[in-house]
Structure formats: structure tokens, C-alpha cells
N, C-alpha and C. Protein backbone atom coordinates (compact mmCIF):
# COMPACT_ATOMS: atom_id res chain seq x y z
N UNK A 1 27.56 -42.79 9.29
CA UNK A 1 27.58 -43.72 10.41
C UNK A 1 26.63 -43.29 11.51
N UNK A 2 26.80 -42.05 11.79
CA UNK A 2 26.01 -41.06 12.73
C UNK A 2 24.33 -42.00 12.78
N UNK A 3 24.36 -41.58 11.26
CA UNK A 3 22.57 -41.55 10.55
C UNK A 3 22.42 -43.16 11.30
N UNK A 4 23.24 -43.96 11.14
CA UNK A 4 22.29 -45.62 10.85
C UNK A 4 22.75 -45.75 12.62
N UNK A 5 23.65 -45.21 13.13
CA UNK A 5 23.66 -45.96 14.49
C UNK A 5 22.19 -44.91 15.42
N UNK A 6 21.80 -44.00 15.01
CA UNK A 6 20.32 -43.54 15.60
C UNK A 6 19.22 -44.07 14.88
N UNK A 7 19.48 -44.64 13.67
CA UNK A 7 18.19 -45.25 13.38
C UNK A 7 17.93 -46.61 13.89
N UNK A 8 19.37 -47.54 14.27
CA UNK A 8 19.68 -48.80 14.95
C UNK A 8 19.06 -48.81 16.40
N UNK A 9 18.68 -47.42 16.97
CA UNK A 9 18.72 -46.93 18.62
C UNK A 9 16.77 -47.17 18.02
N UNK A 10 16.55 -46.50 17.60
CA UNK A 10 14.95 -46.54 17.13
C UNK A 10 14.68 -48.00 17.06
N UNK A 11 15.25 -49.00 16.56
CA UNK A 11 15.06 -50.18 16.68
C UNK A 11 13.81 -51.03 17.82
N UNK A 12 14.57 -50.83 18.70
CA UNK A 12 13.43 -51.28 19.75
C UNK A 12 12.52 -50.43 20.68
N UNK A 13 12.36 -48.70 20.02
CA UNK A 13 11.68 -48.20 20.62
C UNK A 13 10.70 -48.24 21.59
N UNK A 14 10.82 -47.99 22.81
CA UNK A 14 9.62 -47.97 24.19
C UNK A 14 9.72 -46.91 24.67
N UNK A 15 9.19 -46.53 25.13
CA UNK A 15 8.57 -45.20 25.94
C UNK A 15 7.54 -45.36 27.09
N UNK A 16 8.21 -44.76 27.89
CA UNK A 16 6.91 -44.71 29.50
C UNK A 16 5.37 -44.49 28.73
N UNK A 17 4.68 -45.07 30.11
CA UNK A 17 3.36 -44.09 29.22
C UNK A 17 2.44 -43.68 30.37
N UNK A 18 1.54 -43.09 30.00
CA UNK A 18 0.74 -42.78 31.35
C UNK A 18 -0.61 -43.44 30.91
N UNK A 19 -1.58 -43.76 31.57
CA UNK A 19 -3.35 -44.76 31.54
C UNK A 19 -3.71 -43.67 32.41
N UNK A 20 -5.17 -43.88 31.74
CA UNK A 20 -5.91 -43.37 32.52
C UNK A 20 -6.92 -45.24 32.91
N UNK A 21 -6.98 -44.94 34.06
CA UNK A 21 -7.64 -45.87 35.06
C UNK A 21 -9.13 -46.05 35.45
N UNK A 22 -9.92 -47.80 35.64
CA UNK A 22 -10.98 -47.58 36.17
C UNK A 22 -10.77 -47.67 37.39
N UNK A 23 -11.57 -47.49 38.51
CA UNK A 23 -11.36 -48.18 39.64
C UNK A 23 -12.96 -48.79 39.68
N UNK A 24 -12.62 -50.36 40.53
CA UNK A 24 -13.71 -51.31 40.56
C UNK A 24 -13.08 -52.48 41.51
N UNK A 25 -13.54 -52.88 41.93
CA UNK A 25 -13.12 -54.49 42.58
C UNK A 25 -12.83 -55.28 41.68
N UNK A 26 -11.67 -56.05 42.06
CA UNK A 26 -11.24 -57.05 41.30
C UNK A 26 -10.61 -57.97 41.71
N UNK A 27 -10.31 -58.64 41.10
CA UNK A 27 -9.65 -60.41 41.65
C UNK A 27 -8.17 -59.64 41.80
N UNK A 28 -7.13 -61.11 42.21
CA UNK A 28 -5.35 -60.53 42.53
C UNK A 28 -5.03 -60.48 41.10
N UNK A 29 -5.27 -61.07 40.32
CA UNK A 29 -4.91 -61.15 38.80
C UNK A 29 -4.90 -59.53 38.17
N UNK A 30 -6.31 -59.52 38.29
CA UNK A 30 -6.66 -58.04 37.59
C UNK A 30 -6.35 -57.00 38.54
N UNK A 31 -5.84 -57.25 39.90
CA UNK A 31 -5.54 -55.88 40.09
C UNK A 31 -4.02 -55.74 40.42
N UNK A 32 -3.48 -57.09 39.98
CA UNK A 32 -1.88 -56.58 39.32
C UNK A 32 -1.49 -55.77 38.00
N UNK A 33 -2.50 -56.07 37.03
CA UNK A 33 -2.69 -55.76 35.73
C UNK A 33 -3.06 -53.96 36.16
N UNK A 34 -3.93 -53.63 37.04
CA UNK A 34 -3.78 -52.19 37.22
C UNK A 34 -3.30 -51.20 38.07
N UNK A 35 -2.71 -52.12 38.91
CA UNK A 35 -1.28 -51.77 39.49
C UNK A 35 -0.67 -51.22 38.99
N UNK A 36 0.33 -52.40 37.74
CA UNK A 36 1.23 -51.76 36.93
C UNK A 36 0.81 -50.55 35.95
N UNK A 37 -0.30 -50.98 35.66
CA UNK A 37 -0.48 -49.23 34.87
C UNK A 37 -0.37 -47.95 35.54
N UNK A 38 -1.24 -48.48 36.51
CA UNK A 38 -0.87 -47.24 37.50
C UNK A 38 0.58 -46.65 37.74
N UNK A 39 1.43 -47.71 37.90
CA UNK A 39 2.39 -47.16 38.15
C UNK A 39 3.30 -46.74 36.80
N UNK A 40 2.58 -47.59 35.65
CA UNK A 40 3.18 -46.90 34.25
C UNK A 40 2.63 -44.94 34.14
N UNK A 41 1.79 -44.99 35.05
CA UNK A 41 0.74 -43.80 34.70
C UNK A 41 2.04 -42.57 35.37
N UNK A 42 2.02 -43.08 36.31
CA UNK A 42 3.54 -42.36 37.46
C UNK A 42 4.61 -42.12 36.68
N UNK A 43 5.06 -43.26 35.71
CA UNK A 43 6.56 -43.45 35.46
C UNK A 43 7.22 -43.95 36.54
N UNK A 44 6.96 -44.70 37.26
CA UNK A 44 7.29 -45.30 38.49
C UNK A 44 8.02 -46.36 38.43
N UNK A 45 9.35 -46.53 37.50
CA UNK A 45 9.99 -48.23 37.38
C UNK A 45 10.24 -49.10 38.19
N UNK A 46 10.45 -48.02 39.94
CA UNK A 46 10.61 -49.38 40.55
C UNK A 46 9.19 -49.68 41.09
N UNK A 47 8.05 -49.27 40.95
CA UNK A 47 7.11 -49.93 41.37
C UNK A 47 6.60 -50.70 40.07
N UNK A 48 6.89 -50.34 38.85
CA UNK A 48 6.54 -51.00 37.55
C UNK A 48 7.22 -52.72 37.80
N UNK A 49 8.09 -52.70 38.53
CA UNK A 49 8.95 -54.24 38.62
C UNK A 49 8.52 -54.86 39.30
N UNK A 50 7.66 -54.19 40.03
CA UNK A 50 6.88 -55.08 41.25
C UNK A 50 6.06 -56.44 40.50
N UNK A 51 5.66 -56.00 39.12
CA UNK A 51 4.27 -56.25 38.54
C UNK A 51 4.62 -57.61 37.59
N UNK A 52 5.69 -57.65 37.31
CA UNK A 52 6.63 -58.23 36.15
C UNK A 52 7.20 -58.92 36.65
N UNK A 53 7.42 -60.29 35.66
CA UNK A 53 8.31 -61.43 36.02
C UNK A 53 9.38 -60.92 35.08
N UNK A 54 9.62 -60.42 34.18
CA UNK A 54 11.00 -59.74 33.66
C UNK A 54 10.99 -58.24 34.37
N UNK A 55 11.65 -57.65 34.88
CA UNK A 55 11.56 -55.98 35.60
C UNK A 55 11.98 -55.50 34.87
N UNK A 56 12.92 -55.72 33.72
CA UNK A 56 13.38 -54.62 32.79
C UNK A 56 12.51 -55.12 31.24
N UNK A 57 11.23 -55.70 31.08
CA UNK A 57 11.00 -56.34 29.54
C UNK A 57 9.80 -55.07 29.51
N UNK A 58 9.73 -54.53 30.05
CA UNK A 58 8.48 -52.94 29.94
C UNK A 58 9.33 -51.91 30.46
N UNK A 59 9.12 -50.41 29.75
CA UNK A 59 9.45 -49.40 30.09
C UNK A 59 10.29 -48.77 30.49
N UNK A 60 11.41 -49.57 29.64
CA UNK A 60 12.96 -49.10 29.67
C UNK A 60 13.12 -48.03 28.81
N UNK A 61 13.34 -46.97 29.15
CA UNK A 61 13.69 -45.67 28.66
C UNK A 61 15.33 -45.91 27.96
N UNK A 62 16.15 -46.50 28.33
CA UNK A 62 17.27 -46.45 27.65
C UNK A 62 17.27 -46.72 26.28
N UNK A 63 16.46 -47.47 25.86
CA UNK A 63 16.64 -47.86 24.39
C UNK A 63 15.81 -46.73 23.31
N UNK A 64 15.44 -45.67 24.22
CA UNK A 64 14.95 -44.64 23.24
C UNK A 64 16.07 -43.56 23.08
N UNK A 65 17.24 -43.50 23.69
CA UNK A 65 18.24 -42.19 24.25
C UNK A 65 18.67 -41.81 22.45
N UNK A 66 18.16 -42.29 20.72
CA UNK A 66 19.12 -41.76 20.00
C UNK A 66 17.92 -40.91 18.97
N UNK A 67 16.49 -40.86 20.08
CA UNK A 67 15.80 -39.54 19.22
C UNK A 67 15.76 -38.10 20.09
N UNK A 68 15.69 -36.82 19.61
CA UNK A 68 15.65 -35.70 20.01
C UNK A 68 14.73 -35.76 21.34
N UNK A 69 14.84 -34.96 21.86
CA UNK A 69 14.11 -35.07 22.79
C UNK A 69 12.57 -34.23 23.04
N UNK A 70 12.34 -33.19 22.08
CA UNK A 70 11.71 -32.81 21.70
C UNK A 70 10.67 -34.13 20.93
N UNK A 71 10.94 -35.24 20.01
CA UNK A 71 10.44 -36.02 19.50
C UNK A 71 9.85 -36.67 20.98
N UNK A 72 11.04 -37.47 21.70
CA UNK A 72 10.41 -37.92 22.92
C UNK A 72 9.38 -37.66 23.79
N UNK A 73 9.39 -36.17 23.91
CA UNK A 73 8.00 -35.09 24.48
C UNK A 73 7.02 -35.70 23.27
N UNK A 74 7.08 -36.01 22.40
CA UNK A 74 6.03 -35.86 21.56
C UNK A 74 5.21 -37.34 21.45
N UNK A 75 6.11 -38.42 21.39
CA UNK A 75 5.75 -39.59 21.60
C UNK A 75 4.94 -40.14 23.50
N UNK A 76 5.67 -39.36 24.27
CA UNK A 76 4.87 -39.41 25.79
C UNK A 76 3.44 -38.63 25.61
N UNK A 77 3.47 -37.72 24.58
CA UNK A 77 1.99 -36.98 25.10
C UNK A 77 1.31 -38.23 24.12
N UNK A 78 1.42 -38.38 22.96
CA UNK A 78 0.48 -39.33 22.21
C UNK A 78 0.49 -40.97 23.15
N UNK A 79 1.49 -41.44 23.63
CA UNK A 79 1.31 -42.67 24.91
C UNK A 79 0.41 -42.57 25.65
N UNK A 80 0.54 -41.41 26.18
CA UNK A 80 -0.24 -41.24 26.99
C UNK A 80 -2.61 -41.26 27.25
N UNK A 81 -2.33 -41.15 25.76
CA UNK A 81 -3.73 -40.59 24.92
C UNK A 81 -4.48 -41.71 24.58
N UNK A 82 -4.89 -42.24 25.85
CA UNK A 82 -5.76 -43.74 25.59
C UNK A 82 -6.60 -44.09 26.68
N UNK A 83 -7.66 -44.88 26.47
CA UNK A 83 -8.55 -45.46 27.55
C UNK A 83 -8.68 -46.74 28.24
N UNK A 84 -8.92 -47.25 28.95
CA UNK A 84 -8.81 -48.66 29.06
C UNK A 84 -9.84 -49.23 30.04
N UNK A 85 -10.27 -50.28 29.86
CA UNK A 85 -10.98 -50.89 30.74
C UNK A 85 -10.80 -52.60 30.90
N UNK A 86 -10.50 -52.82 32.21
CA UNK A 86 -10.24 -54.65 32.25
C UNK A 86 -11.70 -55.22 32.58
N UNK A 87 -11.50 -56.24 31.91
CA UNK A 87 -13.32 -56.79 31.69
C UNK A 87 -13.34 -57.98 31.96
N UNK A 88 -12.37 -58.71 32.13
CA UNK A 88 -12.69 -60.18 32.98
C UNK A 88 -11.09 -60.60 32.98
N UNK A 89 -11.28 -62.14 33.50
CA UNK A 89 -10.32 -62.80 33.95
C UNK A 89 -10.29 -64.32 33.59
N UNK A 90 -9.30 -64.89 32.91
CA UNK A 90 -9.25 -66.49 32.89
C UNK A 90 -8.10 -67.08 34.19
N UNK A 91 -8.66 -67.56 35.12
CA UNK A 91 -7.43 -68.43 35.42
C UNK A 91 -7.09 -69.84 35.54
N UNK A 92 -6.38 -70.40 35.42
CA UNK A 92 -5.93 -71.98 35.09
C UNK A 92 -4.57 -71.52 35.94
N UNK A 93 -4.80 -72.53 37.40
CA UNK A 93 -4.34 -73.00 38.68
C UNK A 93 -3.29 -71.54 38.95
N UNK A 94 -1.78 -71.29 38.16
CA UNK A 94 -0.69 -70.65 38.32
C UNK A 94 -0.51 -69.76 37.32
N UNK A 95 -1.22 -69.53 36.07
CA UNK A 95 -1.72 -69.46 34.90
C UNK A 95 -3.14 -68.41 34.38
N UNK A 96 -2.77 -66.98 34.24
CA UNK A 96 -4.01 -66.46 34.10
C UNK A 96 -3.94 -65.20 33.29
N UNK A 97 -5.18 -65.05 32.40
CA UNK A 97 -5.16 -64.43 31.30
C UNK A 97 -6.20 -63.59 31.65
N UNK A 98 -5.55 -61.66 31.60
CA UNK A 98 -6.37 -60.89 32.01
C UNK A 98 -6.77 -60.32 30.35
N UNK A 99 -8.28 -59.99 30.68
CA UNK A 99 -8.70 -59.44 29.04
C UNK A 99 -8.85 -57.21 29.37
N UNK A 100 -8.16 -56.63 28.28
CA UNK A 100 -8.24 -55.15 28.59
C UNK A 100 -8.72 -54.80 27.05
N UNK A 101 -9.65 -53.53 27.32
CA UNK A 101 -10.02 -53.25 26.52
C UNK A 101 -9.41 -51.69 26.30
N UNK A 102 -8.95 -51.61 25.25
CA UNK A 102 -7.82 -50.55 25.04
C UNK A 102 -8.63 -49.76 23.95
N UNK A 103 -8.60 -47.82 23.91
CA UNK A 103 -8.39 -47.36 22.33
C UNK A 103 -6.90 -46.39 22.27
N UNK A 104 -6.38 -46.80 21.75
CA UNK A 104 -5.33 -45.55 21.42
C UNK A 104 -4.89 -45.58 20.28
N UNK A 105 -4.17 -43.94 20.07
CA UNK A 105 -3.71 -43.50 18.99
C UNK A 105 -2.25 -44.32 18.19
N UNK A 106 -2.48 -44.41 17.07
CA UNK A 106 -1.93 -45.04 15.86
C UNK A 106 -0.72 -44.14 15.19
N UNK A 107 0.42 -44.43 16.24
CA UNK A 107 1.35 -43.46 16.29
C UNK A 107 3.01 -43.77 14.87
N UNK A 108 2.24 -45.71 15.45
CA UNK A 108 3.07 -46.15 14.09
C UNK A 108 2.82 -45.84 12.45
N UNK A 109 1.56 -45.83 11.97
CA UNK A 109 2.15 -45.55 10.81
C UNK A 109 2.65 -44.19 10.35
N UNK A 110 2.55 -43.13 11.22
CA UNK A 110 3.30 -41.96 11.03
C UNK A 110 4.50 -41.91 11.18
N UNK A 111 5.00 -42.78 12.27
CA UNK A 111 6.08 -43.03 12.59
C UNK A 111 7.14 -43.58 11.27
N UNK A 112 6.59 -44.84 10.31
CA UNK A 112 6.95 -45.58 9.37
C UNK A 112 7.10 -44.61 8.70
N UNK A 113 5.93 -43.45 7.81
CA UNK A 113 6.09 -42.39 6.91
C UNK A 113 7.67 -41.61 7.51
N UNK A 114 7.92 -41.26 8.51
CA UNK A 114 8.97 -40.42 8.71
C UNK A 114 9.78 -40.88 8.76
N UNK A 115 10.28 -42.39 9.09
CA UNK A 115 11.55 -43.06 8.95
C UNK A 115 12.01 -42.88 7.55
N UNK A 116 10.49 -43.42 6.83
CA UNK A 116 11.09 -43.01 5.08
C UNK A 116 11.60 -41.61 4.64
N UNK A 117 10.92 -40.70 4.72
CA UNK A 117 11.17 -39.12 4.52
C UNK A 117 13.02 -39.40 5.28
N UNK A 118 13.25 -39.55 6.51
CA UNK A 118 14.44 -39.88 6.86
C UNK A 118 15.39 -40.20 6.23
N UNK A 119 14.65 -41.60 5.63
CA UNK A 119 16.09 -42.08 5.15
C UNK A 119 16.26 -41.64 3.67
N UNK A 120 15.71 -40.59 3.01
CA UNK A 120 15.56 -40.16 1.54
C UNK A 120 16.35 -38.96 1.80
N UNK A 121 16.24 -38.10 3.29
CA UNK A 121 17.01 -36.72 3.52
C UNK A 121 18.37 -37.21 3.80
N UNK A 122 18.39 -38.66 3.88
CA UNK A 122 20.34 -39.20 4.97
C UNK A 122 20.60 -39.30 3.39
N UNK A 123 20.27 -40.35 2.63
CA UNK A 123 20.37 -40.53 1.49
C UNK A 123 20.66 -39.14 0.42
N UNK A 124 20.13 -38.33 0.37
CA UNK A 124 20.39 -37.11 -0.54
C UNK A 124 21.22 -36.13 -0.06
N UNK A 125 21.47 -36.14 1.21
CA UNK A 125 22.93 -35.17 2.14
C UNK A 125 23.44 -36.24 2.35
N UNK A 126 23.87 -37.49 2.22
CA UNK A 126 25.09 -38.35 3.00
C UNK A 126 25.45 -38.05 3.71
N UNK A 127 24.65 -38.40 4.89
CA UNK A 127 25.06 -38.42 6.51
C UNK A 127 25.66 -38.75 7.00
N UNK A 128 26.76 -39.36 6.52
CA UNK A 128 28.21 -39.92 6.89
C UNK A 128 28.80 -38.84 6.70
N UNK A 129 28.80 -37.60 6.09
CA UNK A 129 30.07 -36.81 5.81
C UNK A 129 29.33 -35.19 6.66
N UNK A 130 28.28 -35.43 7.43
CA UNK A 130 27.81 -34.18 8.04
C UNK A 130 27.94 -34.35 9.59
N UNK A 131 27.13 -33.18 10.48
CA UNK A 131 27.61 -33.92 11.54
C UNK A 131 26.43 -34.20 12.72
N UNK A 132 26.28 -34.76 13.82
CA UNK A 132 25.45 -35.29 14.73
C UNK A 132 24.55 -34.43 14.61
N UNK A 133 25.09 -33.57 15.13
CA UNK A 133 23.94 -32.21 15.07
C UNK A 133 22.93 -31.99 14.06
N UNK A 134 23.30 -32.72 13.08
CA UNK A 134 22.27 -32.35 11.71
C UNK A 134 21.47 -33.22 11.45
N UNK A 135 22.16 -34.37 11.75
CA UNK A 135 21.39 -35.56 11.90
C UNK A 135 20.15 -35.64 12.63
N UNK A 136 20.63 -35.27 14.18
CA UNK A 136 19.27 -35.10 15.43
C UNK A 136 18.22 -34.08 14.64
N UNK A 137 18.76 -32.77 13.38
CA UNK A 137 17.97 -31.99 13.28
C UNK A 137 16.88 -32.97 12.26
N UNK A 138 17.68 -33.60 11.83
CA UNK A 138 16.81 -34.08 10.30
C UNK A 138 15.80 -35.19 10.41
N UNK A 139 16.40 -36.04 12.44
CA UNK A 139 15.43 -36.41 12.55
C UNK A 139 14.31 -35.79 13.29
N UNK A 140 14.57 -34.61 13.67
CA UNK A 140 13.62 -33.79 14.97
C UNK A 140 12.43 -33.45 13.96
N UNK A 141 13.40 -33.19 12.33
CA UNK A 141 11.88 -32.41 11.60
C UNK A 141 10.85 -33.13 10.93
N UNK A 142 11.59 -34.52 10.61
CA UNK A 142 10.76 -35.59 9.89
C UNK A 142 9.55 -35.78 10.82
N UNK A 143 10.23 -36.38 12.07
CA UNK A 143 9.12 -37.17 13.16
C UNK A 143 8.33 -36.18 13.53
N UNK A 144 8.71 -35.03 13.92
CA UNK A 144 8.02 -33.77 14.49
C UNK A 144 6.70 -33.53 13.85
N UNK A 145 7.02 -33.17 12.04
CA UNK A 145 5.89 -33.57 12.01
C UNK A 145 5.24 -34.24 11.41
N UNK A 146 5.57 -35.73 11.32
CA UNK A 146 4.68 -37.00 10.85
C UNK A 146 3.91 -37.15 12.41
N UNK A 147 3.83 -36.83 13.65
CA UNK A 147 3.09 -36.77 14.59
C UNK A 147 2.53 -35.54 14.72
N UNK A 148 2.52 -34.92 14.37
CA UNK A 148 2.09 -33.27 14.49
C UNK A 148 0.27 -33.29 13.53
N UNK A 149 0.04 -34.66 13.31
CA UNK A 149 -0.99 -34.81 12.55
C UNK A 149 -2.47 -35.41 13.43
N UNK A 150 -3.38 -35.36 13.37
CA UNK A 150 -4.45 -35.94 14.06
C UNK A 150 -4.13 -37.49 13.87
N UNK A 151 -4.27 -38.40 15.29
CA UNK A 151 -3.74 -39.75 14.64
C UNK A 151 -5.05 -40.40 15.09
N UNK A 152 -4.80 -41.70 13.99
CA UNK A 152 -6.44 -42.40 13.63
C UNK A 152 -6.36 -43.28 15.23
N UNK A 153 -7.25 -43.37 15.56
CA UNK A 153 -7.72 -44.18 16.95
C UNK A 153 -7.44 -45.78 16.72
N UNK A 154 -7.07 -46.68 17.48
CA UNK A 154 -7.32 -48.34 17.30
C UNK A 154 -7.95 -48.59 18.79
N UNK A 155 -8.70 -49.46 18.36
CA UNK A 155 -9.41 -49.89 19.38
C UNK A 155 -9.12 -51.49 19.48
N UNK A 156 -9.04 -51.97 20.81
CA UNK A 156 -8.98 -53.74 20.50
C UNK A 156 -8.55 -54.58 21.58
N UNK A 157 -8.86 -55.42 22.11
CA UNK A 157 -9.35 -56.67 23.45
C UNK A 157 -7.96 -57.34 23.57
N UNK A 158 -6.87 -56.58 24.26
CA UNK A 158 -5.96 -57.39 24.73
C UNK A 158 -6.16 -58.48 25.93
N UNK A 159 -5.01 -59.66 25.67
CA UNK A 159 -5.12 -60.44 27.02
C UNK A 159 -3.93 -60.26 27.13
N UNK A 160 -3.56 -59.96 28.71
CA UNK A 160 -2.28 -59.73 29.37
C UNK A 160 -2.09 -60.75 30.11
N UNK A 161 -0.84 -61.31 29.86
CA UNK A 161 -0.81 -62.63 30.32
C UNK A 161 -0.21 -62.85 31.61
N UNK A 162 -0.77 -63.66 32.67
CA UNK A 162 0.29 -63.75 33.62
C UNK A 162 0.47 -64.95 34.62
N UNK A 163 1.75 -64.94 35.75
CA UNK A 163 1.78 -66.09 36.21
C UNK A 163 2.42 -65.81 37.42
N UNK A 164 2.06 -67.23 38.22
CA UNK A 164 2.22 -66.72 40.41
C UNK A 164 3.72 -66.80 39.62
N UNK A 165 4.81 -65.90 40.81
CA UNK A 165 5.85 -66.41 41.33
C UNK A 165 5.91 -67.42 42.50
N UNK A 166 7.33 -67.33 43.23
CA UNK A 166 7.73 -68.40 44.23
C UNK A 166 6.67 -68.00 45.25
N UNK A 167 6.24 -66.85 45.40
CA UNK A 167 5.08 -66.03 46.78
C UNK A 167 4.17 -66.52 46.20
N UNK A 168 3.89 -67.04 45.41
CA UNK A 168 2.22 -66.73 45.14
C UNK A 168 1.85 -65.67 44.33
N UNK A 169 2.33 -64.72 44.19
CA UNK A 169 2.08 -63.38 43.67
C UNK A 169 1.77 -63.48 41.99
N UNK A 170 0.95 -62.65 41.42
CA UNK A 170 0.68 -62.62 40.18
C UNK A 170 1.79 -61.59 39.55
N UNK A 171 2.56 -62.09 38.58
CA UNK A 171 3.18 -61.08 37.75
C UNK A 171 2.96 -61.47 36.44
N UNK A 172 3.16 -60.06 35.76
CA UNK A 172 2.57 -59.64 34.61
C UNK A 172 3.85 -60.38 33.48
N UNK A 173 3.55 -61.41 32.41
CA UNK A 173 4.48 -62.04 31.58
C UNK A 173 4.45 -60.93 30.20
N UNK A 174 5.49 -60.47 29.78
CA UNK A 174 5.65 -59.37 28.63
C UNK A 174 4.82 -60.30 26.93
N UNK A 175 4.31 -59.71 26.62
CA UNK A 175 3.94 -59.92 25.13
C UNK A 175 4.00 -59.03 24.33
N UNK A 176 3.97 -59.30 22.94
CA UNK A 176 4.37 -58.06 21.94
C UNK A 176 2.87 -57.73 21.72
N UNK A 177 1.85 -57.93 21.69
CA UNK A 177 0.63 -57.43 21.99
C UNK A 177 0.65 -56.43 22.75
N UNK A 178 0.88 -56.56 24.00
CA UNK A 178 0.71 -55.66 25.15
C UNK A 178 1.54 -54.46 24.62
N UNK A 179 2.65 -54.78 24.59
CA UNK A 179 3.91 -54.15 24.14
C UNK A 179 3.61 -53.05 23.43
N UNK A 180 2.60 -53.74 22.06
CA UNK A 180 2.78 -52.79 20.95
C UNK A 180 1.38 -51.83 21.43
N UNK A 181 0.79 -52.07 21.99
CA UNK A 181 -0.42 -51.18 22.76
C UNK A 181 -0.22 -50.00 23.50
N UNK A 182 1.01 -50.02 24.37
CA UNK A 182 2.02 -49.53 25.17
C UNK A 182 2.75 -48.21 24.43
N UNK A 183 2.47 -48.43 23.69
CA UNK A 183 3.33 -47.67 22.53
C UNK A 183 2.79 -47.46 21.83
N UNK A 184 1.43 -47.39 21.39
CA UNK A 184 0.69 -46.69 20.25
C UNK A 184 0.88 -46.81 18.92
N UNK A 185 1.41 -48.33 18.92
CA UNK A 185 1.31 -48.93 17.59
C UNK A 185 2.69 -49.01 17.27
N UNK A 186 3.38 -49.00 18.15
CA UNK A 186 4.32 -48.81 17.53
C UNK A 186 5.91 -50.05 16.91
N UNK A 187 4.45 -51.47 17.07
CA UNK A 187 5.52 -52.26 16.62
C UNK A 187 5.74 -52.23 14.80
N UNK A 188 4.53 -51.52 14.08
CA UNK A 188 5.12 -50.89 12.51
C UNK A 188 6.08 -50.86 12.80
N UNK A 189 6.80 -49.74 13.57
CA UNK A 189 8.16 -48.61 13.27
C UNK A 189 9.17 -50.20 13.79
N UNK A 190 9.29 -50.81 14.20
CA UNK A 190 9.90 -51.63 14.67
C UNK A 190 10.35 -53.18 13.62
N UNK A 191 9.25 -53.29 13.03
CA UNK A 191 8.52 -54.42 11.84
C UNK A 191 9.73 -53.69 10.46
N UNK A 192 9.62 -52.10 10.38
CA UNK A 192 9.90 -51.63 9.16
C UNK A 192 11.71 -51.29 9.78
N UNK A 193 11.66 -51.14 10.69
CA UNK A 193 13.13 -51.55 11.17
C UNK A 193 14.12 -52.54 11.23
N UNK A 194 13.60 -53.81 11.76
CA UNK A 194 13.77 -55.02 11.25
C UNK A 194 14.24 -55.10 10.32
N UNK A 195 12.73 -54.82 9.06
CA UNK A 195 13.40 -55.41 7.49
C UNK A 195 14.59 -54.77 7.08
N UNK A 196 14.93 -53.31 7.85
CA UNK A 196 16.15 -52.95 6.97
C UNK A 196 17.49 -53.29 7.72
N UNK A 197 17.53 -54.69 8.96
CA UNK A 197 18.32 -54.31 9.83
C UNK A 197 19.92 -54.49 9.32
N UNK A 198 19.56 -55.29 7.77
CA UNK A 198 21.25 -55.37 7.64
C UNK A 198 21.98 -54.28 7.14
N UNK A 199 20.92 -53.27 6.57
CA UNK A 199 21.66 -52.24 6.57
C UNK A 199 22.06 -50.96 7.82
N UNK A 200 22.09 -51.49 8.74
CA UNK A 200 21.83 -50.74 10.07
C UNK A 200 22.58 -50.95 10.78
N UNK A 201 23.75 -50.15 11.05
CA UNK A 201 24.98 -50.97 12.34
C UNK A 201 24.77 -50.91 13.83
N UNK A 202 24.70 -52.22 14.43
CA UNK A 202 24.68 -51.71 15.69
C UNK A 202 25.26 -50.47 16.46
N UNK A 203 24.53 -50.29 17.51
CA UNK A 203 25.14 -48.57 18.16
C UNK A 203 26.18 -49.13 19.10
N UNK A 204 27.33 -48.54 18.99
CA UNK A 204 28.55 -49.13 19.68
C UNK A 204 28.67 -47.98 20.98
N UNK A 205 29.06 -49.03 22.17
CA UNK A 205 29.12 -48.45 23.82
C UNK A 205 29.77 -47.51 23.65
């Protein structure tokens, strides 16, 4: 039970992250768009909400609380390990589409390899009959080191989408694009989560 309600917690994996930043003049659009990084760069949530028409749809740390934490250190340094540059702007009246040019590390398909190794070690000890403790170990050693490897680079032209509020103000609308950028690929681990979700019990309060 242990095993599937931490692999259920992996489910929607997010993690803070830190950018590294240009600085340049820019329109209100694009320099909400690097605002919030900036303040993703901080770990700064309540200035991260400033940026967002959902305040909790980016960089909720709670939904990562069922990997080691040692893994967690490991997933913030690879988040962190990317470049970016915003390169223009569409807007239509209330309505505006910022373009970023992103490279970062490709954290998901290592990630996918170790869920498997995972679920072959729960599977061959039956992790129902051992205890938490062994579990966190079995996932600390899989993930530890399926990231412990040089990870392949992606490069690629997001548009971050966004729209005024009641002020006028530009906030940033969540997409799984952005999302999975944010995270270093990491909507794989999420995709390969999914498919197994009926075997996966929700994590109970």
C-alpha cells in the first residue's frame, strides 16, 4: 500500500525552480513573464501569485512531499539547469502570447527508467508486507541514480500565455507546455503515471 500511495504522490510532480534571467526592456506582457521567473528563481510563492491568474496552478511544493528528500535536492539542482530568453510578444486587445526560448535538461526520461526499475524492486519484495522506510529507500536508490547521469539538453520556443485581470494587469494563464518546461521534462514521468493510474490508490489525508 505504502509503495502505490508514493508512487500516486509522484503523480503530479512539480518542483520550484530557479532561471537564470535576461535583463532588457520590455512591454507589461513580457515583463510579467520575467517577473515570475524571477521570482520562481527566489522560490518566492507569494510573489510567484502575483504573476498568475490561478496562484496555486505553478509551484506547489505539496504535491511532491512522497519522494526522499535527498531525490528532491536532486530534481531542484537539475530545474534549476537552464537558459532562457523572451523574444517577442503577440497581443490581441486582453489576450497575449509571450514567445521564450528555453534549453533544459531532460530529466523525464530518466525519471520514466526509474519508476520502472521501481516498480520491478516493489514487485519482487512486495511492498505491502515491508515497511515505509524501505520503500523511501528503494525509491531514494532507483531515482538517485537514474539522475546521477549526464542529462540530454531540449531546446524549444515556448508561448506563455496570458491575460489582463479586473486591474488591467497581465497574468500569466498555466499550460502544460510551460509546465512541462518548468520541470525538465517532466510531463513523461507524469504521461507514464497516468497510464498506470488504475493501478495506483489515491494517497489518503
Amino acid at each position: 500500500m505504502r509503495a502505490k500511495k508514493h508512487l500516486a504522490l509522484l503523480l503530479s510532480s512539480c518542483l520550484c525552480l530557479s532561471l537564470t534571467l535576461t535583463s532588457c526592456t520590455k512591454s507589461n506582457s513580457e515583463k510579467t513573464v520575467q517577473q515570475f521567473l524571477e521570482a520562481y528563481q527566489k522560490n518566492d510563492q507569494t510573489q510567484m501569485a502575483l504573476y498568475l491568474n490561478e496562484p496555486d496552478s505553478l509551484g506547489n511544493l505539496k504535491i511532491i512531499q512522497g519522494l526522499p528528500k535527498s531525490v528532491l535536492d536532486q530534481y531542484q539542482r537539475i530545474f534549476t539547469d537552464f537558459t532562457f530568453a523572451i523574444e517577442r510578444e503577440e497581443v490581441n486587445n486582453d489576450i497575449a502570447s509571450v514567445y521564450v526560448k528555453m534549453t533544459y535538461k531532460d530529466a523525464g526520461t530518466p525519471s520514466v527508467e526509474a519508476l520502472h526499475a521501481y516498480q520491478d524492486l516493489a514487485v519482487m519484495l512486495d511492498t505491502d508486507a515491508i515497511g515505509e522506510s524501505d520503500v523511501l529507500s528503494m525509491l531514494e536508490e532507483t531515482f538517485s541514480e537514474a539522475l546521477s547521469h549526464e542529462l540530454e539538453p531540449i531546446e524549444e520556443i515556448l508561448v506563455v500565455p496570458l491575460s489582463k485581470d479586473t486591474s488591467g494587469n497581465w497574468r500569466i494563464i498555466p499550460s502544460v507546455e510551460f509546465q512541462n518546461a518548468l520541470t525538465a521534462n517532466m510531463g513523461l514521468m507524469i504521461a507514464e503515471l497516468d497510464y498506470y493510474n488504475t493501478d495506483i490508490e489515491a494517497p489518503q489525508d
